[in-house]
Protein backbone atom coordinates (compact mmCIF):
# COMPACT_ATOMS: atom_id res chain seq x y z
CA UNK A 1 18.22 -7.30 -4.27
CA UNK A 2 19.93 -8.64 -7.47
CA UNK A 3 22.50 -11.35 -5.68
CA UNK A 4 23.32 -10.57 -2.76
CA UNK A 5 23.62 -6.64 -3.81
CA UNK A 6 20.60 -4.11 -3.05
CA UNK A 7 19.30 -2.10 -5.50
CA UNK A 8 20.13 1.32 -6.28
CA UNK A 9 18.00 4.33 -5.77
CA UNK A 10 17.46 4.78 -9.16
CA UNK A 11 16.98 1.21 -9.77
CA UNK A 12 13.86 1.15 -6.83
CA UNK A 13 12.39 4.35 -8.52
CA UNK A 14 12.16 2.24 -11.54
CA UNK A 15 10.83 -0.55 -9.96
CA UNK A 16 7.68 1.59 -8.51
CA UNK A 17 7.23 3.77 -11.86
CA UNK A 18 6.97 -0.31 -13.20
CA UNK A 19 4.65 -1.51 -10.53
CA UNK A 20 2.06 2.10 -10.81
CA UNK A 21 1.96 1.75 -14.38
CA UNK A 22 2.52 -1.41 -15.54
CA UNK A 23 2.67 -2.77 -18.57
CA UNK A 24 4.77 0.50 -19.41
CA UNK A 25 7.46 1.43 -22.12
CA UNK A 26 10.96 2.42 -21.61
CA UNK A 27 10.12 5.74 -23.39
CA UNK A 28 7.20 6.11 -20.86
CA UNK A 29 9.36 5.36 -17.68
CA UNK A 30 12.03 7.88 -19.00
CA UNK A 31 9.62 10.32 -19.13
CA UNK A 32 8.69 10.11 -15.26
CA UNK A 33 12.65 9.95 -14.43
CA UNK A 34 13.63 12.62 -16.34
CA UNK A 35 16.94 13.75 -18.37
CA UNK A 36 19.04 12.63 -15.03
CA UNK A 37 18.77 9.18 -16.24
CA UNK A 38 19.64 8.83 -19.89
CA UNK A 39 18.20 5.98 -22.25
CA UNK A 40 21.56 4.08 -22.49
CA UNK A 41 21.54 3.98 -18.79
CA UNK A 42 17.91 3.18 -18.28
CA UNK A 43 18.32 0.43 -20.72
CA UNK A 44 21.31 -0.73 -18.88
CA UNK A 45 18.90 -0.93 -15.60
CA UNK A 46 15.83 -2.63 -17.56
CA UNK A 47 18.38 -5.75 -18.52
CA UNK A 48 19.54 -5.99 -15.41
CA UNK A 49 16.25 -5.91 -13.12
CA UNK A 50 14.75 -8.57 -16.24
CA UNK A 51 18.19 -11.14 -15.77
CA UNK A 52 17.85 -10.72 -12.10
CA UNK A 53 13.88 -11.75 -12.29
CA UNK A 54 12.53 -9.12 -11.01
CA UNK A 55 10.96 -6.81 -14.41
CA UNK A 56 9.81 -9.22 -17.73
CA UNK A 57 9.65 -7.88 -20.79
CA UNK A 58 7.06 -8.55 -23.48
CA UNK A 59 6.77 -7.81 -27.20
CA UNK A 60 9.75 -6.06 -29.64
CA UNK A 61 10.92 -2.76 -30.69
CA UNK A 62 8.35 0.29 -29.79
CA UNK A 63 6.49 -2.05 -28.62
CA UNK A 64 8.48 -3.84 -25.97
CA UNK A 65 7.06 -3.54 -22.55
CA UNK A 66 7.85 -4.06 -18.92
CA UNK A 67 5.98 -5.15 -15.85
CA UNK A 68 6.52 -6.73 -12.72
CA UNK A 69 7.88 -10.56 -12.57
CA UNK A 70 5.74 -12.59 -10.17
CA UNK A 71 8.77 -13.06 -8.26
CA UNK A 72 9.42 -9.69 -7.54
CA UNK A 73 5.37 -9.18 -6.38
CA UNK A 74 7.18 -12.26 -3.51
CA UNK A 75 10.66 -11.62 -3.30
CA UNK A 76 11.78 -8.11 -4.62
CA UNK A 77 13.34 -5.57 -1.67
CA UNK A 78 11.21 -2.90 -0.59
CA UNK A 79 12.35 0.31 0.93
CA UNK A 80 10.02 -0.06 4.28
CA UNK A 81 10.68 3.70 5.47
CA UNK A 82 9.11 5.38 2.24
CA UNK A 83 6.26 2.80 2.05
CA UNK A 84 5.17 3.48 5.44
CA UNK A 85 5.86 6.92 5.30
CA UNK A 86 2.05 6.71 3.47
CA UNK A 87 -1.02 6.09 5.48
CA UNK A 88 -2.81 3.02 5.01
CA UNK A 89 -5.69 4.42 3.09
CA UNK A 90 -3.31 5.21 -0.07
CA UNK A 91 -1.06 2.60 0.35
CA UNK A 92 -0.90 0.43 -3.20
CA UNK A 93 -1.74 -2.28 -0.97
CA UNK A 94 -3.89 -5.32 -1.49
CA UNK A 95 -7.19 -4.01 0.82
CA UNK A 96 -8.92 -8.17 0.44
CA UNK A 97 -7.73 -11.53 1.00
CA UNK A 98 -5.53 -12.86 -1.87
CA UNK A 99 -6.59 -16.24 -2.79
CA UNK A 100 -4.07 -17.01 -5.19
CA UNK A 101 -0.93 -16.38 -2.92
CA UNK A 102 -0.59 -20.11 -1.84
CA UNK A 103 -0.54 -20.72 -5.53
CA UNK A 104 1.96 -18.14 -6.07
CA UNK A 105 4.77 -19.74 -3.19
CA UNK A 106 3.74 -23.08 -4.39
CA UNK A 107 7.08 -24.51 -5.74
CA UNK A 108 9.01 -20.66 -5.14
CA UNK A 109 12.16 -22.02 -3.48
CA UNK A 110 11.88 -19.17 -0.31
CA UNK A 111 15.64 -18.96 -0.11
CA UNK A 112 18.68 -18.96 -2.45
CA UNK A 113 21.17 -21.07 -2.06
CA UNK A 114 23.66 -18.98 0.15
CA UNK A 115 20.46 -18.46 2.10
CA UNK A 116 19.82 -22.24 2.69
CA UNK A 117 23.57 -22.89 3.62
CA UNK A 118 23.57 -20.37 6.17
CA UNK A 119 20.14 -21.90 7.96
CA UNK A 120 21.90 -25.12 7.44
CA UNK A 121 24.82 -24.11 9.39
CA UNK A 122 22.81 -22.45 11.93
CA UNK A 123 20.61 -25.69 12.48
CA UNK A 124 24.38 -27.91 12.65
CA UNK A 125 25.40 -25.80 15.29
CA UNK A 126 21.88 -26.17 17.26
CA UNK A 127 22.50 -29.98 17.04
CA UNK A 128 25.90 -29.82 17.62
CA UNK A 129 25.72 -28.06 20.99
CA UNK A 130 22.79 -30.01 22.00
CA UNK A 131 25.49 -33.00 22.17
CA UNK A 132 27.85 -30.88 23.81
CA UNK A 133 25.08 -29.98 26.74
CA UNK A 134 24.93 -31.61 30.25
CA UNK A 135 21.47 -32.45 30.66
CA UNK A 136 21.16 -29.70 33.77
CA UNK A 137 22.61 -26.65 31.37
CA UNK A 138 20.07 -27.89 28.81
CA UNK A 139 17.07 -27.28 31.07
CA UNK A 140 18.31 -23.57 32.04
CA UNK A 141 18.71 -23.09 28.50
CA UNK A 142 15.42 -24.08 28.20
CA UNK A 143 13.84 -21.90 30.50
CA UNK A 144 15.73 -19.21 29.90
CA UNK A 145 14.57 -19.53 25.58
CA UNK A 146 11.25 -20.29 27.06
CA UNK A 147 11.01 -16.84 29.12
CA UNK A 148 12.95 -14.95 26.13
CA UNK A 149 10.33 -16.09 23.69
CA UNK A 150 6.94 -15.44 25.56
CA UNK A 151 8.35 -11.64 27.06
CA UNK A 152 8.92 -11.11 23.56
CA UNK A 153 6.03 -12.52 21.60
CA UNK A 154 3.70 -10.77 24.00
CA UNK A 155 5.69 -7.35 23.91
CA UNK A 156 4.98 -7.88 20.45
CA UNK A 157 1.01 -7.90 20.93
CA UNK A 158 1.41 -4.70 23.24
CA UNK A 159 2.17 -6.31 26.66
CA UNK A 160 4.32 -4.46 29.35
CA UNK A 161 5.63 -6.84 31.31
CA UNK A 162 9.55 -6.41 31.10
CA UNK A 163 11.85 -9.06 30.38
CA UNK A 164 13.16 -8.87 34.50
CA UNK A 165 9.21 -9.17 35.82
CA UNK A 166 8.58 -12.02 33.11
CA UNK A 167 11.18 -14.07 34.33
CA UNK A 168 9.60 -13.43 38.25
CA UNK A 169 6.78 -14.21 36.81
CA UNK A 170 7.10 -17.58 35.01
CA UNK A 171 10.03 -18.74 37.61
CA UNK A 172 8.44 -17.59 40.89
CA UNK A 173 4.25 -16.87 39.87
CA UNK A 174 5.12 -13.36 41.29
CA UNK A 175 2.66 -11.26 39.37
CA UNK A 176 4.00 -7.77 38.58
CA UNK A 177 2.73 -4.51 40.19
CA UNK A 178 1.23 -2.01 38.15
CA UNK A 179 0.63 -4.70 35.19
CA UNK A 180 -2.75 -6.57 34.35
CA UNK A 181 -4.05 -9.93 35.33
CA UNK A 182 -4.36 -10.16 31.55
CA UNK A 183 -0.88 -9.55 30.67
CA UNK A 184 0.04 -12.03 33.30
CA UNK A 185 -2.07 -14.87 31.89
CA UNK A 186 -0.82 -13.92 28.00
CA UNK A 187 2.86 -14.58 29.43
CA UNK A 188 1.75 -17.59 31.62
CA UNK A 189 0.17 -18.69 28.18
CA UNK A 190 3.11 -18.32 25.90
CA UNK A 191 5.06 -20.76 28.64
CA UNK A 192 2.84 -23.41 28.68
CA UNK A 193 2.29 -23.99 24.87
CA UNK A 194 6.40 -23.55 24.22
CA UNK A 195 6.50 -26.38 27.26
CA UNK A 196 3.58 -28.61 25.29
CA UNK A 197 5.12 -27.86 21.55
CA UNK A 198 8.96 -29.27 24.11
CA UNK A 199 7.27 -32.34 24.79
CA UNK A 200 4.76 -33.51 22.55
CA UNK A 201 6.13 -31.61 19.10
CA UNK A 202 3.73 -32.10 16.22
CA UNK A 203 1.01 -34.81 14.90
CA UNK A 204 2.30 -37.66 13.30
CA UNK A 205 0.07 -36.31 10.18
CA UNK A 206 2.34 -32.98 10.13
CA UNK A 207 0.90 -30.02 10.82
CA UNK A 208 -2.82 -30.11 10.79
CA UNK A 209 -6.10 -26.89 11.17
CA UNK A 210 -7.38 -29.23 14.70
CA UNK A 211 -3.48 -28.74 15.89
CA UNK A 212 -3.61 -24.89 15.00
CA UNK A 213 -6.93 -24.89 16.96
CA UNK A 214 -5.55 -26.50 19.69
CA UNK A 215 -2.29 -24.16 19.78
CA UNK A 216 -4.56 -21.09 20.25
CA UNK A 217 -7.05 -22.35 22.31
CA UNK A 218 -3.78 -22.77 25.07
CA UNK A 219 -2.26 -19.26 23.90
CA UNK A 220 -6.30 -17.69 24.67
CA UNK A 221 -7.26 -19.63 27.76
CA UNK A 222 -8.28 -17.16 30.46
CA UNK A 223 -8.11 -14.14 28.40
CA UNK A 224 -12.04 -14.13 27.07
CA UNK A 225 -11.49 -14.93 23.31
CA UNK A 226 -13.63 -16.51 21.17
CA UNK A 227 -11.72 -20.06 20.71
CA UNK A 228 -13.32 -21.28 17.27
CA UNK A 229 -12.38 -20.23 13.89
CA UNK A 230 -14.15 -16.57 13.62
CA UNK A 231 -17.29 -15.93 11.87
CA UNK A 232 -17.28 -12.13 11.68
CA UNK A 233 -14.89 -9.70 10.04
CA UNK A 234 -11.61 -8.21 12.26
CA UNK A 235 -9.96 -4.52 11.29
CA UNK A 236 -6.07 -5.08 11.53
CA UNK A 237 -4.43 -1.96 13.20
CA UNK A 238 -1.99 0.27 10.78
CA UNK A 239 -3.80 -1.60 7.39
CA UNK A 240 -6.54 -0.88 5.06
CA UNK A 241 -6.16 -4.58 4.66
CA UNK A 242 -9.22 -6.94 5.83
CA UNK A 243 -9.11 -10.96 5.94
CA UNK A 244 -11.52 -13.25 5.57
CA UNK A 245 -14.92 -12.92 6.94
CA UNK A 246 -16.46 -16.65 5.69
CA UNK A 247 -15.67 -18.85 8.52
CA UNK A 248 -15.86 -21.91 5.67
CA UNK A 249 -13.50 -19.64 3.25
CA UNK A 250 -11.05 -19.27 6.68
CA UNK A 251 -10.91 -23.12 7.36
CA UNK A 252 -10.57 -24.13 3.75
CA UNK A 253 -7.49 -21.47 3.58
CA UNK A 254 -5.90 -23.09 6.67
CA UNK A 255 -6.39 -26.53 5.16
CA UNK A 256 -4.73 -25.31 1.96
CA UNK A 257 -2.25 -23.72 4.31
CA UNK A 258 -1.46 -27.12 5.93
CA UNK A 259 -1.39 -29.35 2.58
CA UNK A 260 1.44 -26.67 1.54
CA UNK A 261 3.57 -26.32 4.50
CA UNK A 262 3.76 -30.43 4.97
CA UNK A 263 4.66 -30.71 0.92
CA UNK A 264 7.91 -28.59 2.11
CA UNK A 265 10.47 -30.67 2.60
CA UNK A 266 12.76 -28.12 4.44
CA UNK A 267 11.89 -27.31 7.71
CA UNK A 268 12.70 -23.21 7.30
CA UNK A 269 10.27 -22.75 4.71
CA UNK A 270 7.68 -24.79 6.50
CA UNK A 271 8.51 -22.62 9.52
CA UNK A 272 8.31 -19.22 7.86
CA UNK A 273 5.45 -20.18 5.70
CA UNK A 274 3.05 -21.08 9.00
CA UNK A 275 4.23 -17.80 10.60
CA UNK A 276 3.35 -15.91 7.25
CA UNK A 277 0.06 -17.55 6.36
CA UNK A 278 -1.43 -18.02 10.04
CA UNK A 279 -0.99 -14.02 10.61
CA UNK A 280 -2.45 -13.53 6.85
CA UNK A 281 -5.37 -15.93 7.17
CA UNK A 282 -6.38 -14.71 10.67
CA UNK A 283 -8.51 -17.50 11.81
CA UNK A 284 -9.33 -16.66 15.14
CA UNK A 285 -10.89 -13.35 16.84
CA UNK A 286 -7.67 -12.68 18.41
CA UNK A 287 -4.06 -14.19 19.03
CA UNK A 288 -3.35 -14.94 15.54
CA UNK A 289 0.27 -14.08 15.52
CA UNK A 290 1.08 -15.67 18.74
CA UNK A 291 -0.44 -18.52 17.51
CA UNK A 292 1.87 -18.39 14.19
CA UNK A 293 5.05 -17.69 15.85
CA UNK A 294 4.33 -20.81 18.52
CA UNK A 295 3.55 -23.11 15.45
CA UNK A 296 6.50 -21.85 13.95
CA UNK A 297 8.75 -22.83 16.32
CA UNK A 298 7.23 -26.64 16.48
CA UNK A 299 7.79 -26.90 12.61
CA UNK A 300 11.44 -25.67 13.41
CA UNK A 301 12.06 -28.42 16.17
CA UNK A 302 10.25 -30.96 14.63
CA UNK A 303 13.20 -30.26 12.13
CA UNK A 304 15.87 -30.44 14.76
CA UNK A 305 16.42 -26.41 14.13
CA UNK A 306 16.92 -24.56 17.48
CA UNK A 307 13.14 -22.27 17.99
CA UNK A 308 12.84 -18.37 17.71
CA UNK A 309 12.91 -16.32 20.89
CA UNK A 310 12.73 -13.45 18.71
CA UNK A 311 14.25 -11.81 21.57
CA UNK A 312 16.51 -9.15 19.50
CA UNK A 313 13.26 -8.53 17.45
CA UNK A 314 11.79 -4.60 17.15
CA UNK A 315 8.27 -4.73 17.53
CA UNK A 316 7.68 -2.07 14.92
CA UNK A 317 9.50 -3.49 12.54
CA UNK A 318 7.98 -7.25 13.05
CA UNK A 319 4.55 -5.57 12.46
CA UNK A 320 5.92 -3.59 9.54
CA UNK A 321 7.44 -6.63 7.50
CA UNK A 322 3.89 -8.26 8.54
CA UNK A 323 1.81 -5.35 7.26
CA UNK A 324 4.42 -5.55 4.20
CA UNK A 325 3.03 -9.29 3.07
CA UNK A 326 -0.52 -8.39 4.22
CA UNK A 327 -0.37 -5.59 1.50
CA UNK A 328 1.65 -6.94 -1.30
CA UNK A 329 2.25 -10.15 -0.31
CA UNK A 330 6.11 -9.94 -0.41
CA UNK A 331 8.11 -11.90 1.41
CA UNK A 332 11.24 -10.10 1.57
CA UNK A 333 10.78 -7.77 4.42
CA UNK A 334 9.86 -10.75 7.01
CA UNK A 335 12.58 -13.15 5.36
CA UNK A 336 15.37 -11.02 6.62
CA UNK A 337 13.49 -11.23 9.81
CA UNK A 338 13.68 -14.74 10.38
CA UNK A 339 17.17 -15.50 8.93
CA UNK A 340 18.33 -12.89 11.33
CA UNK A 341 16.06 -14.47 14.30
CA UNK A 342 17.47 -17.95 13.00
CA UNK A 343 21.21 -16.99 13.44
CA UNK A 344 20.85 -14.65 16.58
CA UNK A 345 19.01 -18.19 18.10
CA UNK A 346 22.17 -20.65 17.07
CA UNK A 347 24.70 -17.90 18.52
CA UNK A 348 22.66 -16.95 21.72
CA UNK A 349 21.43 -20.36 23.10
CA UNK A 350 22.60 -24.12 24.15
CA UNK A 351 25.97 -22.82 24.03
């Protein structure tokens, strides 16, 4: 979006014309759009997508030239319904591991100001109706967040435990019938990290790979998954994209993933980095996204921000804003995500 306004049909068309072709001439993207779009107007459009960072421009006259900002490749909106409308083998997608995308949201502020005021707000009232809280509402709060968040993160991974038989199940250890032992010990999982993360919150050090590790080895116990950082390639469902392979490659990434979510000084963009990076890294055979979302949530108390139930949360479209950064690394799609998630969390609970 340019602002806080999204951008036009025409002005998306331009954008992907830019991104197939780039660098590319105004004459040259004309010619794809056609005489529905005249030059004045197109010119109009190529100012405003360069002042609003998303196009640069390079060189003068017939020569001048247009390609993708590096903070559009992050940040710029993406219309999610026509790029998944393609299958994943001719999707424009990254299909390897990007090494350079730490470097790329090193020093990108993740949200604009507006952005940062409204997670500010958010995080007052969290704090503000903590003070509010008898001590016995608290604890049903708790629980209640606490059964929210693990129905949902494991209905995310394909669980079908409903939200009725997960509270049975974490209140009362009444298993569901017609479910798996598995899916019961995923849900019993998700409770007794978000109960650890409660109590203990994070190292001293910040967030470090051994606390990751630990994290995951919780989420996975019972469930007959390989525990260590992976040495053999995984296949991602819906994605021609493939991680890491190396398992010395995946622990140096999740170092250089720790050294840049503890140089954050907010605690939002430390949060939505971990979630990001720990699903795009992929250490582990399995569990990776649990594993993110958990972490996540102990960056956001260890800021004093209320954690993400992600209760309101369509599957699909968590995996789709996922796929989204896997792909092209942009941020946008799972950004909304969590400022949504973020707001629906200081509205719904500790009230």
């Amino acid at each position: 979006m340019i602002g806080n306004e999204p951008l036009s049909d025409r002005e998306l068309r331009i954008m992907d014309i830019v991104r197939a072709t780039q660098p590319v001439s105004i004459a040259a993207i004309h010619a794809v759009l056609g005489d529905a779009v005249s030059r004045p107007t197109l010119n109009r459009d190529l100012v405003k997508l360069c002042a609003a960072g998303w196009l640069q421009r390079s060189g003068v006259g017939k020569a001048t030239r247009y390609a993708l900002h590096d903070r559009y490749s992050l940040f710029g909106p993406v219309d999610l319904r026509r790029y998944f409308e393609r299958d994943p083998d001719v999707r424009d997608g990254r299909r390897t591991y990007n090494f350079e995308v730490m470097d790329l949201l090193r020093g990108q502020p993740l949200f604009s100001l507006a952005e940062r005021q409204t997670l500010e707000q958010a995080r007052q009232t969290y704090q503000d109706d903590l003070q509010r809280l008898p001590a016995v509402l608290y604890r049903k709060e708790l629980q209640r967040l606490t059964i929210e968040l693990s129905w949902k993160s494991a209905q995310i991974e394909g669980n079908t435990y409903t939200l009725l038989e997960t509270e049975r199940l974490l209140s009362e250890q009444e298993e569901a019938r017609g479910r798996t032992r598995a899916e019961a010990i995923m849900l019993l999982n998700h409770k007794r990290v978000f109960e650890e993360i409660v109590e203990h919150g994070l190292p001293d050090q910040g967030l470090t790979v051994g606390y990751i590790a630990s994290i995951h080895a919780v989420l996975m116990k019972g469930l007959e998954v390989g525990q260590n950082i992976r040495t053999r390639a995984v296949g991602i469902t819906g994605t021609a994209y493939r991680p890491l392979d190396n398992d010395h490659q995946i622990r140096e990434q999740l170092e250089a993933l720790c050294h840049l979510v503890n140089a954050r000084e907010d605690g939002f963009e430390r949060a939505l980095l971990a979630v990001l990076l720990i699903s795009y890294i992929q250490p582990f055979e399995d569990g990776n996204k649990r594993t993110a979302r958990m972490i996540g949530n102990a960056l956001l108390l260890h800021y004093q921000a209320c954690p993400l139930s992600y209760r309101s949360v369509d599957p699909v479209h968590y995996k789709e804003a996922m796929l989204l950064f896997y792909e092209q690394n942009n941020v946008s799609a799972f950004k909304a995500l969590f400022l949504q998630q973020v707001q629906f969390a200081s509205e719904q609970y500790f009230r």
